[in-house]
C-alpha atoms as a PDB file:
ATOM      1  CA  UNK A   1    -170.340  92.790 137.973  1.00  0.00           C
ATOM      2  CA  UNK A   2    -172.181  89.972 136.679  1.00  0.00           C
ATOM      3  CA  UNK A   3    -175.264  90.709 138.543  1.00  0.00           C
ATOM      4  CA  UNK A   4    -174.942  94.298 137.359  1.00  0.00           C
ATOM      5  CA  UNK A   5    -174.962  93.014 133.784  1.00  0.00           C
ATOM      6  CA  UNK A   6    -177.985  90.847 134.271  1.00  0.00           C
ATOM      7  CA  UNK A   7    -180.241  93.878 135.233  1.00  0.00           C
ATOM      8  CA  UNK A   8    -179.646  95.824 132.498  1.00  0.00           C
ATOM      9  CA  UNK A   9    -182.773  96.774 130.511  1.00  0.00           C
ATOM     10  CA  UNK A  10    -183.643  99.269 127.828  1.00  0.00           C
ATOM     11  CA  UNK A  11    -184.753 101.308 130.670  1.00  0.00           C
ATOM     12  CA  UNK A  12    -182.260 103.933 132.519  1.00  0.00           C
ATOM     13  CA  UNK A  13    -181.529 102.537 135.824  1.00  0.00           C
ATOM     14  CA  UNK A  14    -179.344 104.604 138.133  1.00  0.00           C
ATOM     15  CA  UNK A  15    -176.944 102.605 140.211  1.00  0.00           C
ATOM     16  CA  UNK A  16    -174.180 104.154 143.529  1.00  0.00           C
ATOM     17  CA  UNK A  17    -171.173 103.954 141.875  1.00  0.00           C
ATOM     18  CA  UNK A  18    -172.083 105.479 138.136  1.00  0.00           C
ATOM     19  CA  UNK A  19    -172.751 109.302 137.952  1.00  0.00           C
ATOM     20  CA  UNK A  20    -175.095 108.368 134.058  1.00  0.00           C
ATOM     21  CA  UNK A  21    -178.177 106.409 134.602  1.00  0.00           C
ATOM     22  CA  UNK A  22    -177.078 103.138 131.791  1.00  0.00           C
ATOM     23  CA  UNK A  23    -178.942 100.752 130.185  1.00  0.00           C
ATOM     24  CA  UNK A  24    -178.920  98.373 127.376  1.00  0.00           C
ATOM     25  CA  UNK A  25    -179.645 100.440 125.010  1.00  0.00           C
ATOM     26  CA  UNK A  26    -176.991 103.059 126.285  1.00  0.00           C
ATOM     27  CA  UNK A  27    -174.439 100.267 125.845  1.00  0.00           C
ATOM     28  CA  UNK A  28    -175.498  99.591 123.035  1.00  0.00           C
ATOM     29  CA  UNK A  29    -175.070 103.050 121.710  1.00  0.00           C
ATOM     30  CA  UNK A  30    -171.804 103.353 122.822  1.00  0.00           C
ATOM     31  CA  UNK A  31    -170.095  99.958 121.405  1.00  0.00           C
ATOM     32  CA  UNK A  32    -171.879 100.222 118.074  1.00  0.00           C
ATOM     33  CA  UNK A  33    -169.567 103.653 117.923  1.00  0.00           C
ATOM     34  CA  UNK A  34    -166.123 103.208 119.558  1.00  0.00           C
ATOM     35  CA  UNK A  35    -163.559 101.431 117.857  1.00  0.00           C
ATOM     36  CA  UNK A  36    -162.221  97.919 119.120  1.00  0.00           C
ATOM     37  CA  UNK A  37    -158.965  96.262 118.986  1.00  0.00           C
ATOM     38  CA  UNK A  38    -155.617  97.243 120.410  1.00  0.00           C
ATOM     39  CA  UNK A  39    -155.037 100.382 117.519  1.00  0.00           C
ATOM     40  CA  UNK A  40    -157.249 102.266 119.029  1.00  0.00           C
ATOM     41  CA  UNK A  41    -157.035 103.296 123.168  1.00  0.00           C
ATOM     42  CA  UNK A  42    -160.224 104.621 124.794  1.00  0.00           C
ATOM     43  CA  UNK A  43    -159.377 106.945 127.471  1.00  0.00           C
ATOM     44  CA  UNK A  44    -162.135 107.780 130.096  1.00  0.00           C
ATOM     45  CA  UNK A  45    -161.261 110.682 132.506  1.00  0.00           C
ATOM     46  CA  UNK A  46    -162.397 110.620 135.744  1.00  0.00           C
ATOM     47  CA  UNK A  47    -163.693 107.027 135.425  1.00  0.00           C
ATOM     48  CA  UNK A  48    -164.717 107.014 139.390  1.00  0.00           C
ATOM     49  CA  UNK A  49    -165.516 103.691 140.208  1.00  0.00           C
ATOM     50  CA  UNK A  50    -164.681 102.095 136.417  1.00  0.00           C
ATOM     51  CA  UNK A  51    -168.461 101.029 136.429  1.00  0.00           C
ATOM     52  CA  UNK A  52    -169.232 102.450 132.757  1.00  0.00           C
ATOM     53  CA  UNK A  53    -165.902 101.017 131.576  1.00  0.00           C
ATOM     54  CA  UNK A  54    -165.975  97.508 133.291  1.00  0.00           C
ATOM     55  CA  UNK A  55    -169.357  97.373 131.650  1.00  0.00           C
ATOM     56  CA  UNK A  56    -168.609  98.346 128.040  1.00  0.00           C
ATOM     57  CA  UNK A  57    -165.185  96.009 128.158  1.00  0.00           C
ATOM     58  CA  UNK A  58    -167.047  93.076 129.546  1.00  0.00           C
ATOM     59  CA  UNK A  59    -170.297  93.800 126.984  1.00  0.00           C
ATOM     60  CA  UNK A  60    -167.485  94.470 123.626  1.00  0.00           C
ATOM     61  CA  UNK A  61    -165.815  91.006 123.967  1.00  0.00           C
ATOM     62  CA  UNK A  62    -164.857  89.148 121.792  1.00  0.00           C
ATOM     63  CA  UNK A  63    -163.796  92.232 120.056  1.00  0.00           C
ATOM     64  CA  UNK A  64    -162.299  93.927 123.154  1.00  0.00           C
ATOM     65  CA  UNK A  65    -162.148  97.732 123.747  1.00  0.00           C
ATOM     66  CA  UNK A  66    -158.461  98.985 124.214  1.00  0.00           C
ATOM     67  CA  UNK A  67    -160.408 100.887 127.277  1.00  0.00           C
ATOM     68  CA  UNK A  68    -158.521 102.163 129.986  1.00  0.00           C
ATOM     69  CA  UNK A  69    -159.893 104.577 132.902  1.00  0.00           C
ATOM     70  CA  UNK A  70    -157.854 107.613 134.497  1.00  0.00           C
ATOM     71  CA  UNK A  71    -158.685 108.567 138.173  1.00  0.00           C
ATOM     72  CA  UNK A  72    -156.800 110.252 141.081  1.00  0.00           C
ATOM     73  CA  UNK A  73    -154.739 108.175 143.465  1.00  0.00           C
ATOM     74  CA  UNK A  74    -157.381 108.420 146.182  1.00  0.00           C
ATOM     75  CA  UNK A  75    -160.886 107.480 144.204  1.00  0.00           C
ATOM     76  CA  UNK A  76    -161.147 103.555 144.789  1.00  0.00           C
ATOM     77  CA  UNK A  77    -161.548 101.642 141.339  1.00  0.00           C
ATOM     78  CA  UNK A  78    -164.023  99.105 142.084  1.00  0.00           C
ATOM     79  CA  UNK A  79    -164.936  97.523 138.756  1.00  0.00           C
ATOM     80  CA  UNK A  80    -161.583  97.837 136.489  1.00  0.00           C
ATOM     81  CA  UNK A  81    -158.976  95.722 136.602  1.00  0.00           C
ATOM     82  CA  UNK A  82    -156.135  97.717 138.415  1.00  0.00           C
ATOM     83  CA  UNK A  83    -153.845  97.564 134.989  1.00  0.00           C
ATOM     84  CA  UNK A  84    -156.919  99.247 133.457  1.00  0.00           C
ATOM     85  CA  UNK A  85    -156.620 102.250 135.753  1.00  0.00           C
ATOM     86  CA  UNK A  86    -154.375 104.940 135.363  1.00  0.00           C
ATOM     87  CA  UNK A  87    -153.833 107.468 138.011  1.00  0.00           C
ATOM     88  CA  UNK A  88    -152.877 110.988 138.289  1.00  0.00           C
ATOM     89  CA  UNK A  89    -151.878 112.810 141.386  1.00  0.00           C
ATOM     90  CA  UNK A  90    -155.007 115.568 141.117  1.00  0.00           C
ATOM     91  CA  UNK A  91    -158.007 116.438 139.137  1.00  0.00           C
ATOM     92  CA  UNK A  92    -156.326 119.032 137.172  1.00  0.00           C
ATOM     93  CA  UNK A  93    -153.333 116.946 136.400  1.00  0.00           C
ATOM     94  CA  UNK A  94    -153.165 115.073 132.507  1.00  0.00           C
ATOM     95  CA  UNK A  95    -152.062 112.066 132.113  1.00  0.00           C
ATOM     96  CA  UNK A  96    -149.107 111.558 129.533  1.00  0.00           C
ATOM     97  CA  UNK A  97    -151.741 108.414 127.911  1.00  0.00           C
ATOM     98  CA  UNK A  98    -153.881 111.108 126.118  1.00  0.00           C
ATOM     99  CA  UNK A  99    -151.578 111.991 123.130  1.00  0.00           C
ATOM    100  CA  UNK A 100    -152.044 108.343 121.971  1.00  0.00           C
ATOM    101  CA  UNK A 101    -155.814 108.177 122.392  1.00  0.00           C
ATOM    102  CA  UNK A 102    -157.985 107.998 119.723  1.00  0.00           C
ATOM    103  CA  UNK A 103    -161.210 108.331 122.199  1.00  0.00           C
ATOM    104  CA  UNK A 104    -162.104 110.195 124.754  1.00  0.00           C
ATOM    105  CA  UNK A 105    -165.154 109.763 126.833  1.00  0.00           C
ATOM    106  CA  UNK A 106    -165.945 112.107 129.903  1.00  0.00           C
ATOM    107  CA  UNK A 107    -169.319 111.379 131.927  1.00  0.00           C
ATOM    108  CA  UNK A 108    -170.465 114.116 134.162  1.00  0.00           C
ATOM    109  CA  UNK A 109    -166.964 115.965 133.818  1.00  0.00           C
ATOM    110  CA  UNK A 110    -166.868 118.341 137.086  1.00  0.00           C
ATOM    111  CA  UNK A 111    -165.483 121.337 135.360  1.00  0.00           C
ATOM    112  CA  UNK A 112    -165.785 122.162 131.789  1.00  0.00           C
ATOM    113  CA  UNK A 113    -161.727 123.164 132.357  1.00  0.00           C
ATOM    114  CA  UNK A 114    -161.236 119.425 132.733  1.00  0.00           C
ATOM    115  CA  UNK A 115    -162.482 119.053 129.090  1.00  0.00           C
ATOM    116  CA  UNK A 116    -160.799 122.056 128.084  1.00  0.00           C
ATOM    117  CA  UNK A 117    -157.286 121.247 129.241  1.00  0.00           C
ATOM    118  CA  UNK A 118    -157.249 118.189 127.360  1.00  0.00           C
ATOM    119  CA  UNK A 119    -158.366 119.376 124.140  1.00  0.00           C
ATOM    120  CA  UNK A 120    -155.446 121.820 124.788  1.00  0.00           C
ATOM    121  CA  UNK A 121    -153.209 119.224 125.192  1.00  0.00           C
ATOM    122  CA  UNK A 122    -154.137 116.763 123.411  1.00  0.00           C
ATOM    123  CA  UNK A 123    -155.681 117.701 120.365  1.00  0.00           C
ATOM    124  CA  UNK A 124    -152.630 117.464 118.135  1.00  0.00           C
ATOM    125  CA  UNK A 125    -152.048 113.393 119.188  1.00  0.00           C
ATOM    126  CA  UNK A 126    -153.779 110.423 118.124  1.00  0.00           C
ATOM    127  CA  UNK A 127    -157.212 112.461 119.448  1.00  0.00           C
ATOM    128  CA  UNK A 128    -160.186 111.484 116.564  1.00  0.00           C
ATOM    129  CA  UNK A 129    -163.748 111.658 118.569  1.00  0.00           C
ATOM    130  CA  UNK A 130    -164.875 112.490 122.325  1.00  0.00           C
ATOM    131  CA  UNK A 131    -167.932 110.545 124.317  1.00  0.00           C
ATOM    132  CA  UNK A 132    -169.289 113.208 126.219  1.00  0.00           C
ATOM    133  CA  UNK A 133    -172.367 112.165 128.857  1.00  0.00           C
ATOM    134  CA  UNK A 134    -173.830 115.083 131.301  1.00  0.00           C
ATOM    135  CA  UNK A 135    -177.285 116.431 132.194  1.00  0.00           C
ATOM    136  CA  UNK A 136    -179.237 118.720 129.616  1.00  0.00           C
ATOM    137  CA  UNK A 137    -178.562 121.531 132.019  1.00  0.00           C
ATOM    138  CA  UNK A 138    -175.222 121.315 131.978  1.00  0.00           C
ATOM    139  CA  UNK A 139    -174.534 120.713 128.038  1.00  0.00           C
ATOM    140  CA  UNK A 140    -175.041 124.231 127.457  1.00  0.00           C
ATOM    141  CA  UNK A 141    -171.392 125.210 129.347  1.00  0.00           C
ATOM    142  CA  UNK A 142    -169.501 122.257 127.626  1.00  0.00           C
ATOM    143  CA  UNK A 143    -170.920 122.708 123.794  1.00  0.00           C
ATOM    144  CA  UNK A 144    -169.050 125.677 122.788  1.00  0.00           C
ATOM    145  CA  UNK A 145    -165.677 123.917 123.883  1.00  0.00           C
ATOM    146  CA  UNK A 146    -166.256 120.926 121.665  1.00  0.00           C
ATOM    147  CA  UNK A 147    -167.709 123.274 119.015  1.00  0.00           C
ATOM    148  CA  UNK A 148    -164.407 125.293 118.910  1.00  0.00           C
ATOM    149  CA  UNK A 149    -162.348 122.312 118.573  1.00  0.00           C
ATOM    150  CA  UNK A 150    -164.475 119.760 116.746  1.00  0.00           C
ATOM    151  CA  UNK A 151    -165.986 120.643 113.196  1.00  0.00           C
ATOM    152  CA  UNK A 152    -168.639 117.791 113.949  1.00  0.00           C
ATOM    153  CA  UNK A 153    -170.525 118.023 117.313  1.00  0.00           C
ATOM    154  CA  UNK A 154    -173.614 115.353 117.555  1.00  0.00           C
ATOM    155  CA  UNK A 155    -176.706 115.147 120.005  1.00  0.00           C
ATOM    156  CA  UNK A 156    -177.281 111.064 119.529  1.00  0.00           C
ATOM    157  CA  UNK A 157    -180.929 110.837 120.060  1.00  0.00           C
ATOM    158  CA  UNK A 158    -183.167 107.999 121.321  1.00  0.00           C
ATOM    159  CA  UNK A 159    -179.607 106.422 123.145  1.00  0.00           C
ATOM    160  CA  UNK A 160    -180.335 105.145 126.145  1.00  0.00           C
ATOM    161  CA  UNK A 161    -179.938 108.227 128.669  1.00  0.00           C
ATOM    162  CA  UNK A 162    -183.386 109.815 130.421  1.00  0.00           C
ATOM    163  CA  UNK A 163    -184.567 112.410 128.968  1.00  0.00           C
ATOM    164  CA  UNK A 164    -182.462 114.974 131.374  1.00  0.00           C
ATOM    165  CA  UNK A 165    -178.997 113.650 129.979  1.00  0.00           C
ATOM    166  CA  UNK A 166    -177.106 113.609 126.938  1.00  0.00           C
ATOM    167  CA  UNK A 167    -174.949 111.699 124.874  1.00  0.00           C
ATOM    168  CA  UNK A 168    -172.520 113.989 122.721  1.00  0.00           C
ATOM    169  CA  UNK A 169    -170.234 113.100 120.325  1.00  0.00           C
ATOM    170  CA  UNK A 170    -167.873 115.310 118.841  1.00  0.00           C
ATOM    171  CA  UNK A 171    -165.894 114.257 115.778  1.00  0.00           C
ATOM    172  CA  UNK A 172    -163.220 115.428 113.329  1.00  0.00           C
ATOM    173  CA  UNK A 173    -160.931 117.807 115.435  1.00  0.00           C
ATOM    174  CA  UNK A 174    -160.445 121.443 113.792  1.00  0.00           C
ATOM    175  CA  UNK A 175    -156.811 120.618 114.036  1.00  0.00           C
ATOM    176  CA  UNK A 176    -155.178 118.030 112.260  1.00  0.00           C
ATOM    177  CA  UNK A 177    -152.712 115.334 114.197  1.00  0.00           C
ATOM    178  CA  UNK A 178    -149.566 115.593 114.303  1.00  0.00           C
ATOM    179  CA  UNK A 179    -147.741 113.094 111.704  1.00  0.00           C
ATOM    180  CA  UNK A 180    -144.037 112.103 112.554  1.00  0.00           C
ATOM    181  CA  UNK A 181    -142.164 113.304 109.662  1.00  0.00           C
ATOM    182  CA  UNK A 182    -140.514 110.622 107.763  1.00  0.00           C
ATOM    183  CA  UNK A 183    -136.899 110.129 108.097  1.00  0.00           C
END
């Protein structure tokens, strides 16, 4: 990892075990907008390797991300700490996590369903803001989703990404949280 840090630059550089091209700059991007401390849990479905994550965990200190990755039992986790990965027994299957998590980040989601299902079932927890990163190409299929549950949907421009991806951000769900009622 530390030699992966090291040859970061402000230009996109595409490495095996990420599906987004990152750079500085795309780190950057990312930290200066997700919350840190304990509060407030990251969630990153279908973290693959836990490249991205390992990254922005080891790049946020001292002020740690509360950034755990969710994967299915049989994609390895070669960057996360193994108490930083959460499994699930299939790609369609949600982990119970989500209705605590403030953040969601997805990069290259296979399925827009993937996205959809936990909106679904999440979107009345602690849910506040999803990452989204994915090709230009593909944007177009997951926009509407985040448009129908999101009243603030953002193209972050000048981010880090090449030119053919995208950095989304999608903020203040369309329905409130659920608040324990007192007593």
């Amino acid at each position: 990892m530390d030699a992966i840090l090291a040859s970061l630059t402000e230009q996109p550089k595409h490495f095996p075990d990420c599906c987004c091209a990152i750079s500085s700059t795309l780190i950057s991007t990312l930290l200066a907008r997700l919350p840190r401390g304990e509060a407030s849990l990251v969630l990153s479905i279908g973290a693959g390797s836990g490249m991205l994550e390992e990254i922005l965990r080891r790049t946020s200190l001292p002020e740690s991300l509360n950034l755990f990755g969710i994967e299915v039992d049989k994609c390895p986790n070669k960057y996360l700490p193994e108490d930083r990965m959460l499994r699930v027994p299939s790609t369609t299957d949600l982990h119970h996590d989500g209705l605590m998590a403030e953040i969601f980040l997805f990069v290259y989601p296979r399925k827009s369903s993937l996205i959809s299902a936990h909106l679904q079932a999440f979107v009345r927890g602690a849910l506040q803001t999803v990452f989204l990163i994915t090709s230009r190409h593909e944007w177009v299929e997951f926009a509407p989703i985040l448009e129908r549950a999101f009243s603030n949907v953002e193209i972050i421009q000048d981010c880090g990404l090449p030119a053919y991806e995208v950095l989304a951000i999608a903020s203040r769900p369309l329905l409130a949280p659920l608040v324990p009622e007192a007593g």
